[in-house]
PDB file of N, CA and C in Angstrom:
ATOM      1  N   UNK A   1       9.061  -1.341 -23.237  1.00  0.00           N
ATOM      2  CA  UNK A   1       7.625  -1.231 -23.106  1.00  0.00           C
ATOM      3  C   UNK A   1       7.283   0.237 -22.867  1.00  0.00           C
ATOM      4  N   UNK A   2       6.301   0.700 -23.621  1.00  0.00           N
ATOM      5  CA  UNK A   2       5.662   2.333 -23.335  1.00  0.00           C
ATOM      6  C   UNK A   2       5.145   1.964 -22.171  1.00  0.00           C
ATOM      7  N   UNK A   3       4.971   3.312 -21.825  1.00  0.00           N
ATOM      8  CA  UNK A   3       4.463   3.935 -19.888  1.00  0.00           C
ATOM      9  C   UNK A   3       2.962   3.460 -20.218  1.00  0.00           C
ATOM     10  N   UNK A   4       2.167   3.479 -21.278  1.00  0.00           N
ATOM     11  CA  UNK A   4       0.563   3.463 -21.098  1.00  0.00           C
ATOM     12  C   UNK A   4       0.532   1.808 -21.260  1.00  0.00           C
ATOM     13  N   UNK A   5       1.258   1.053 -22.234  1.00  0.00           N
ATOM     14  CA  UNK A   5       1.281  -0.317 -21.643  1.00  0.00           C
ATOM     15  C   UNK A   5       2.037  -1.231 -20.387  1.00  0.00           C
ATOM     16  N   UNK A   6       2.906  -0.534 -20.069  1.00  0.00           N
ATOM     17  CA  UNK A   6       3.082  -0.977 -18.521  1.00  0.00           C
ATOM     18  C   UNK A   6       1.815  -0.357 -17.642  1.00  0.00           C
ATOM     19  N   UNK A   7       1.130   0.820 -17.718  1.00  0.00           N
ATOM     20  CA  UNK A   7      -0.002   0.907 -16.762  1.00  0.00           C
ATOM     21  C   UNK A   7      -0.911   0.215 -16.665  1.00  0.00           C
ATOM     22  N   UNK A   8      -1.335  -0.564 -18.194  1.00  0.00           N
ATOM     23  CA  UNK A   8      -2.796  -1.349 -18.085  1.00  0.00           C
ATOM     24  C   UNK A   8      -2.121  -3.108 -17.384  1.00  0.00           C
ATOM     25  N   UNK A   9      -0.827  -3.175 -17.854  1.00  0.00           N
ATOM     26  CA  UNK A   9      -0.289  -4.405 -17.015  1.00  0.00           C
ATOM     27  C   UNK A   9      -0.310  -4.106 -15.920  1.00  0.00           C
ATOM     28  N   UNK A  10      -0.157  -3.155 -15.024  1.00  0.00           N
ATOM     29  CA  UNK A  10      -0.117  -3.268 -13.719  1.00  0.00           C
ATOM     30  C   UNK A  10      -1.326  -3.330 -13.001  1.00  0.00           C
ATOM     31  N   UNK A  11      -2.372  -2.092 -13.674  1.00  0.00           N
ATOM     32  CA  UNK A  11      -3.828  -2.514 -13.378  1.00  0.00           C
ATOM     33  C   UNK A  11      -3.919  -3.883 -13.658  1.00  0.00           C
ATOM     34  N   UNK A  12      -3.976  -4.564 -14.432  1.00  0.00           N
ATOM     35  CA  UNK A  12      -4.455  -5.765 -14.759  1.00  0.00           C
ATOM     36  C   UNK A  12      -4.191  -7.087 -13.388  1.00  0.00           C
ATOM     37  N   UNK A  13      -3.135  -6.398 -13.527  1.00  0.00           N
ATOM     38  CA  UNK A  13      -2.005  -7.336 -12.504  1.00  0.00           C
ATOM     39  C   UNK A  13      -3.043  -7.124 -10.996  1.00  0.00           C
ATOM     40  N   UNK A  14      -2.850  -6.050 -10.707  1.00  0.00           N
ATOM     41  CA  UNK A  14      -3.487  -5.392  -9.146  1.00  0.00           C
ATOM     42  C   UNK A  14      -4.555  -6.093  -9.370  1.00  0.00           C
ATOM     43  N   UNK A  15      -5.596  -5.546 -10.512  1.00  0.00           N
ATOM     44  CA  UNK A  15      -7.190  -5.943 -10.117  1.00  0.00           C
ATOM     45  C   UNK A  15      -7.226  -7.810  -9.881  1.00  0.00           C
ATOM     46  N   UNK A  16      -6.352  -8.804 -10.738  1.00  0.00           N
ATOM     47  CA  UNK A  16      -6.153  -9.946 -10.568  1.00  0.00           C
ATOM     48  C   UNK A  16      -5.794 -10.658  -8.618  1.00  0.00           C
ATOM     49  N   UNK A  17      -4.627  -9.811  -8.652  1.00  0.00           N
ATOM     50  CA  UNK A  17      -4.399 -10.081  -7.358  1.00  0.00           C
ATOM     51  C   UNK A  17      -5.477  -9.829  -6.118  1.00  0.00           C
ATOM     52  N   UNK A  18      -5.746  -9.028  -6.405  1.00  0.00           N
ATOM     53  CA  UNK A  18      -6.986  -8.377  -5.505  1.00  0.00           C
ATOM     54  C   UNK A  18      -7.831  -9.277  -5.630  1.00  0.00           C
ATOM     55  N   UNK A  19      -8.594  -9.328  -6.633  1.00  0.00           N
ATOM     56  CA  UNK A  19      -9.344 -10.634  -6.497  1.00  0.00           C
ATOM     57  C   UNK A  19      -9.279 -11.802  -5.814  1.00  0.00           C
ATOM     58  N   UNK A  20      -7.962 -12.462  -6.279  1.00  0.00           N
ATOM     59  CA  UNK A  20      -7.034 -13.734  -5.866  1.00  0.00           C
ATOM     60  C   UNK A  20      -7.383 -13.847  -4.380  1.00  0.00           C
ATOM     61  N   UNK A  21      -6.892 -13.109  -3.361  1.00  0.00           N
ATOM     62  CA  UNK A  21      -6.969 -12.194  -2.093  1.00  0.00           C
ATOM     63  C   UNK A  21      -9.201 -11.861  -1.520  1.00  0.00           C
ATOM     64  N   UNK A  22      -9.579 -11.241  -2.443  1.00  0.00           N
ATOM     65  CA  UNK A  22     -10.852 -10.916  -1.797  1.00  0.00           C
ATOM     66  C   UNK A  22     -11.838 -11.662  -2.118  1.00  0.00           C
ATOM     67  N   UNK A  23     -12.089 -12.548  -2.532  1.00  0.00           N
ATOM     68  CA  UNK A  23     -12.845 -13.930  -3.255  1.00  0.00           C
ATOM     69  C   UNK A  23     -13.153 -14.972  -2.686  1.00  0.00           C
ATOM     70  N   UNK A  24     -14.239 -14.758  -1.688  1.00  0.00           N
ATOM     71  CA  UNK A  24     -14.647 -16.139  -0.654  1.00  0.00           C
ATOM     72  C   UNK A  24     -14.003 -17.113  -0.922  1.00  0.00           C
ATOM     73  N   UNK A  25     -14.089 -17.668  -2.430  1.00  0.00           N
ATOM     74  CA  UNK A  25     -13.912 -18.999  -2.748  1.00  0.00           C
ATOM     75  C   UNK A  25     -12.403 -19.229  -3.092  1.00  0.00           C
ATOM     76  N   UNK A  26     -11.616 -18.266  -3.526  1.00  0.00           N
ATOM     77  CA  UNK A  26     -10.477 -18.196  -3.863  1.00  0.00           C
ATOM     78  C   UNK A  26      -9.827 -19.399  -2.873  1.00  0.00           C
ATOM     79  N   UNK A  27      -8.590 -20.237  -3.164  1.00  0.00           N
ATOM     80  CA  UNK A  27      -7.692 -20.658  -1.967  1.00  0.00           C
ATOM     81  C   UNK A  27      -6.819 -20.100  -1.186  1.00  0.00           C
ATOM     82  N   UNK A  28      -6.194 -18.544  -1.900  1.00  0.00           N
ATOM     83  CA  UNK A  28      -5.681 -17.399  -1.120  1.00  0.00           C
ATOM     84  C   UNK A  28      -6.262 -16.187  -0.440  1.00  0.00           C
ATOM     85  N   UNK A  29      -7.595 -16.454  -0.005  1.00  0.00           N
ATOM     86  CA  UNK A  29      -8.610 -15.866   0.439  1.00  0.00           C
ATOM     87  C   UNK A  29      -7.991 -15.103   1.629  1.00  0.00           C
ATOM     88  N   UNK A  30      -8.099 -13.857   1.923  1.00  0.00           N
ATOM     89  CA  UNK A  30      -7.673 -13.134   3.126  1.00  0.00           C
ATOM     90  C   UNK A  30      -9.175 -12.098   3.515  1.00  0.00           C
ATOM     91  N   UNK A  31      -9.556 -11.120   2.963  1.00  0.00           N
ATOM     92  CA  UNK A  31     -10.497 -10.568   3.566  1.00  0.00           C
ATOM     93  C   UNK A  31     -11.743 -10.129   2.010  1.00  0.00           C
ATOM     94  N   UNK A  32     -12.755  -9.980   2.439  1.00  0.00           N
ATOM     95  CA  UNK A  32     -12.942  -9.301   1.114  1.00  0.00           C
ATOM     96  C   UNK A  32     -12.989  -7.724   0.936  1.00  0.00           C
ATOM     97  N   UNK A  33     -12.294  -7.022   2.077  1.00  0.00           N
ATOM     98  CA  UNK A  33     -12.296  -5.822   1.705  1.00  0.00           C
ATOM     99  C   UNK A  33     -10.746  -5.769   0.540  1.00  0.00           C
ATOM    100  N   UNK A  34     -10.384  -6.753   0.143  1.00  0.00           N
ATOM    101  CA  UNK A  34      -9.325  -6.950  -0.801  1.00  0.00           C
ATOM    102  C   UNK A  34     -10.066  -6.439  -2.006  1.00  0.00           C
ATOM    103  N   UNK A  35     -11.740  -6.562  -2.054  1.00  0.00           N
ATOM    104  CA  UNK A  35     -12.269  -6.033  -2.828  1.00  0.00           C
ATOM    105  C   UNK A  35     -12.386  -4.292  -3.559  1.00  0.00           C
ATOM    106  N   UNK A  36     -12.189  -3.752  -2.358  1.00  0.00           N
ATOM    107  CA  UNK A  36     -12.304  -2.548  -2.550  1.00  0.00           C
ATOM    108  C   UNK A  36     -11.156  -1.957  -3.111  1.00  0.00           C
ATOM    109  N   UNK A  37      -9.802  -2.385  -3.317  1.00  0.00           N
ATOM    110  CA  UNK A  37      -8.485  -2.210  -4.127  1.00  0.00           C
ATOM    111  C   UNK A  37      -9.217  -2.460  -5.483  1.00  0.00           C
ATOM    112  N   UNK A  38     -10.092  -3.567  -5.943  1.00  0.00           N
ATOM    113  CA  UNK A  38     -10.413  -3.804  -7.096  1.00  0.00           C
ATOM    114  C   UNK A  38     -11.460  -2.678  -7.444  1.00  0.00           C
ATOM    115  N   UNK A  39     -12.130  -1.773  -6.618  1.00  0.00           N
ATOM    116  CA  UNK A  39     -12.906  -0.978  -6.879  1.00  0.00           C
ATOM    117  C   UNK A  39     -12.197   0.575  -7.364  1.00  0.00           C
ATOM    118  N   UNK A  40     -10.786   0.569  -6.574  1.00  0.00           N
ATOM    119  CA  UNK A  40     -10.089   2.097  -6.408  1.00  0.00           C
ATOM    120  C   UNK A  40      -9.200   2.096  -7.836  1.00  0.00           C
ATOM    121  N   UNK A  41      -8.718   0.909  -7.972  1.00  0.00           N
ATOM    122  CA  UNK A  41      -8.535   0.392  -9.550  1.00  0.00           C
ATOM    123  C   UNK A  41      -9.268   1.096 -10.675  1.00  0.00           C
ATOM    124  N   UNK A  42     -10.644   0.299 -10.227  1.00  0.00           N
ATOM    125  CA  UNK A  42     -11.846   0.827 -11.640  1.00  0.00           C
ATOM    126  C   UNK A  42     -11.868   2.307 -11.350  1.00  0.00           C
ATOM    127  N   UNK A  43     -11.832   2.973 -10.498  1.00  0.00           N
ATOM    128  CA  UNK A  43     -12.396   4.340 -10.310  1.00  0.00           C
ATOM    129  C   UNK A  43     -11.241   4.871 -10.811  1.00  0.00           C
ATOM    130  N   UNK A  44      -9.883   4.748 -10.778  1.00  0.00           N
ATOM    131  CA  UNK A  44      -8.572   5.119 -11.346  1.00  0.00           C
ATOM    132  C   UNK A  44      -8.407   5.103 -13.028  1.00  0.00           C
ATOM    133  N   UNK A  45      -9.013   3.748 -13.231  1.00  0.00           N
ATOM    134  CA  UNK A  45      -9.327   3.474 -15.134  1.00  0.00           C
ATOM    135  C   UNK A  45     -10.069   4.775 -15.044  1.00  0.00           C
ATOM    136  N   UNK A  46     -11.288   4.685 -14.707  1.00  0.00           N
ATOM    137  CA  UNK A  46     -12.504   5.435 -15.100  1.00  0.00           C
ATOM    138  C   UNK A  46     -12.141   6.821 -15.144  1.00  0.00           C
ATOM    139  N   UNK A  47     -10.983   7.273 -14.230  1.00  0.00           N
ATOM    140  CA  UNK A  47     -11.339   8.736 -14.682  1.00  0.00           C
ATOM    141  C   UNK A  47     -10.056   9.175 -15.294  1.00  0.00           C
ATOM    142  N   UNK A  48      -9.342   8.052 -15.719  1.00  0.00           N
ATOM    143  CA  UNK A  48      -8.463   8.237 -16.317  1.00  0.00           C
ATOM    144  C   UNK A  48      -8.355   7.946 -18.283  1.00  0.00           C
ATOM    145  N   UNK A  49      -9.597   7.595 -18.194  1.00  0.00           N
ATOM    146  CA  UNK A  49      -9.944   7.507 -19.500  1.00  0.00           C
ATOM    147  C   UNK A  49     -10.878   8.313 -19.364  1.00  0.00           C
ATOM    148  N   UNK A  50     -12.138   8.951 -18.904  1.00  0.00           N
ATOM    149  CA  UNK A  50     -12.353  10.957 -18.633  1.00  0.00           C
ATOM    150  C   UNK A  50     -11.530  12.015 -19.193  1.00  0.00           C
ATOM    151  N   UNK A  51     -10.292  11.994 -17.815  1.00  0.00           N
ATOM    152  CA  UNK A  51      -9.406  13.012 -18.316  1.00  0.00           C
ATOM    153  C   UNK A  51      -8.476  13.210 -18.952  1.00  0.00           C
ATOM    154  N   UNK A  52      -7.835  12.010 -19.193  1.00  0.00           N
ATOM    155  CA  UNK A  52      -6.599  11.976 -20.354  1.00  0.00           C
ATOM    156  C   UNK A  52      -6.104  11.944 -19.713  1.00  0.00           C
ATOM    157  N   UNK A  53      -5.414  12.103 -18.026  1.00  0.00           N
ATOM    158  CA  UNK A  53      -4.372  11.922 -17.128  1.00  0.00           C
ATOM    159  C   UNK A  53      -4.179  10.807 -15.807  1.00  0.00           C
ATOM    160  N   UNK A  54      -3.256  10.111 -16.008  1.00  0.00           N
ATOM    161  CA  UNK A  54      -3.401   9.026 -15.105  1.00  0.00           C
ATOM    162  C   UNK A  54      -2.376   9.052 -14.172  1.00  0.00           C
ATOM    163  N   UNK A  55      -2.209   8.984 -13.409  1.00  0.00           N
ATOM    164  CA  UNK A  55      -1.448   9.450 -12.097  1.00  0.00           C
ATOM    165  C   UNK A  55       0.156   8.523 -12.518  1.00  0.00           C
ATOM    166  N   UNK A  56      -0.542   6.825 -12.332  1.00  0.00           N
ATOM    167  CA  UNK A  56       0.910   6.070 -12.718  1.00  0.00           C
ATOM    168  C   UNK A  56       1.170   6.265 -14.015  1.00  0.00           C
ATOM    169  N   UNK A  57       0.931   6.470 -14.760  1.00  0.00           N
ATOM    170  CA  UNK A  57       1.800   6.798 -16.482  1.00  0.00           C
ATOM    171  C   UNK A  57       2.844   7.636 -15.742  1.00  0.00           C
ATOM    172  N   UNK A  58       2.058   9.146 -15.505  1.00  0.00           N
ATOM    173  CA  UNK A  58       2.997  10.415 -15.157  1.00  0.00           C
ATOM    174  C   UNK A  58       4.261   9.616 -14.255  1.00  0.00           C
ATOM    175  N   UNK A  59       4.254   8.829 -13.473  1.00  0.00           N
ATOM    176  CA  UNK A  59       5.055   8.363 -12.473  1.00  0.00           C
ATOM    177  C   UNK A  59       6.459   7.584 -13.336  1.00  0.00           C
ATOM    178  N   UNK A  60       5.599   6.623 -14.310  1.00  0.00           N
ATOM    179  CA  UNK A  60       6.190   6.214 -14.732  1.00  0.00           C
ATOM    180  C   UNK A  60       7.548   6.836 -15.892  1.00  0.00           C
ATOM    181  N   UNK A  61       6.534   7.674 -16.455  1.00  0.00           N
ATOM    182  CA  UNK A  61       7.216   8.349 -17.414  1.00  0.00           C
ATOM    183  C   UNK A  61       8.687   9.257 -17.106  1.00  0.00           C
ATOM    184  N   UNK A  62       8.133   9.740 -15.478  1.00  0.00           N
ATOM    185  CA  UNK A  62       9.292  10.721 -14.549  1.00  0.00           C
ATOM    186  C   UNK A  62      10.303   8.870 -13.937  1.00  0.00           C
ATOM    187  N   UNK A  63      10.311   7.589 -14.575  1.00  0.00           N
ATOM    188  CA  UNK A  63      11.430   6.810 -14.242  1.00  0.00           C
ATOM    189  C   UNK A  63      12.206   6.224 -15.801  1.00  0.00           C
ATOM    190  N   UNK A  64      11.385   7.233 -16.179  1.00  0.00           N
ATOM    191  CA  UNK A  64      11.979   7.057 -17.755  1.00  0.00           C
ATOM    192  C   UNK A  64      11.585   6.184 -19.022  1.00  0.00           C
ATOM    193  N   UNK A  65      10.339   5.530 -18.552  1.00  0.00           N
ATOM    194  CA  UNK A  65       9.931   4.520 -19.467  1.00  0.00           C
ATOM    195  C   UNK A  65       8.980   5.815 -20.879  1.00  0.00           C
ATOM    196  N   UNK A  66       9.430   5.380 -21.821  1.00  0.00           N
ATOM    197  CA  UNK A  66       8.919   6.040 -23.198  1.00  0.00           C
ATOM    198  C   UNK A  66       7.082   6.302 -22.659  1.00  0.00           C
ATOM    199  N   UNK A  67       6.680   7.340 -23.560  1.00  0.00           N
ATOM    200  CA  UNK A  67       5.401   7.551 -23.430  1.00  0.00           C
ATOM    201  C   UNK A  67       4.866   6.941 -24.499  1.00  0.00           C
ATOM    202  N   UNK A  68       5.294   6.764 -25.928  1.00  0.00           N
ATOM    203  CA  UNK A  68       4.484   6.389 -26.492  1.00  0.00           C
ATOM    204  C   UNK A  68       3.444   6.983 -27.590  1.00  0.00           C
ATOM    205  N   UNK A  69       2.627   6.208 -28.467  1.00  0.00           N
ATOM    206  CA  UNK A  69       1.538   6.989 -28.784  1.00  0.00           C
ATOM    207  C   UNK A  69      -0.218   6.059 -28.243  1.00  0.00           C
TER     208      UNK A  69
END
């Protein structure tokens, strides 16, 4: 798997869980500041599709997973 599709799986993954977790209604309900992980998420997409640089790719890429096009 390339580094930029393992990143949107892991976002995907996080913002899911987070939810799962901050969601009154959820049955694994813990707090809803579980919400605000789902917010630091979007703000992470957001300026990472801005600047062309995303913190976990780079991370990833320095454990060796292909970059990709």
């Amino acid at each position: 798997m390339k580094s930029w599709q393992l990143v949107r799986v892991i976002a995907g993954s996080f913002i899911l869980i987070s939810l799962v977790f901050g969601v009154p209604g959820s049955p694994l309900f813990l707090s809803q500041w579980w919400l605000a992980f789902t917010a630091f998420i979007g703000v992470n997409l957001l300026q990472s599709g801005l600047t062309h640089w995303c913190l976990m790719e780079s991370l990833l890429r320095k454990l060796g997973f292909p970059a990709g096009c």
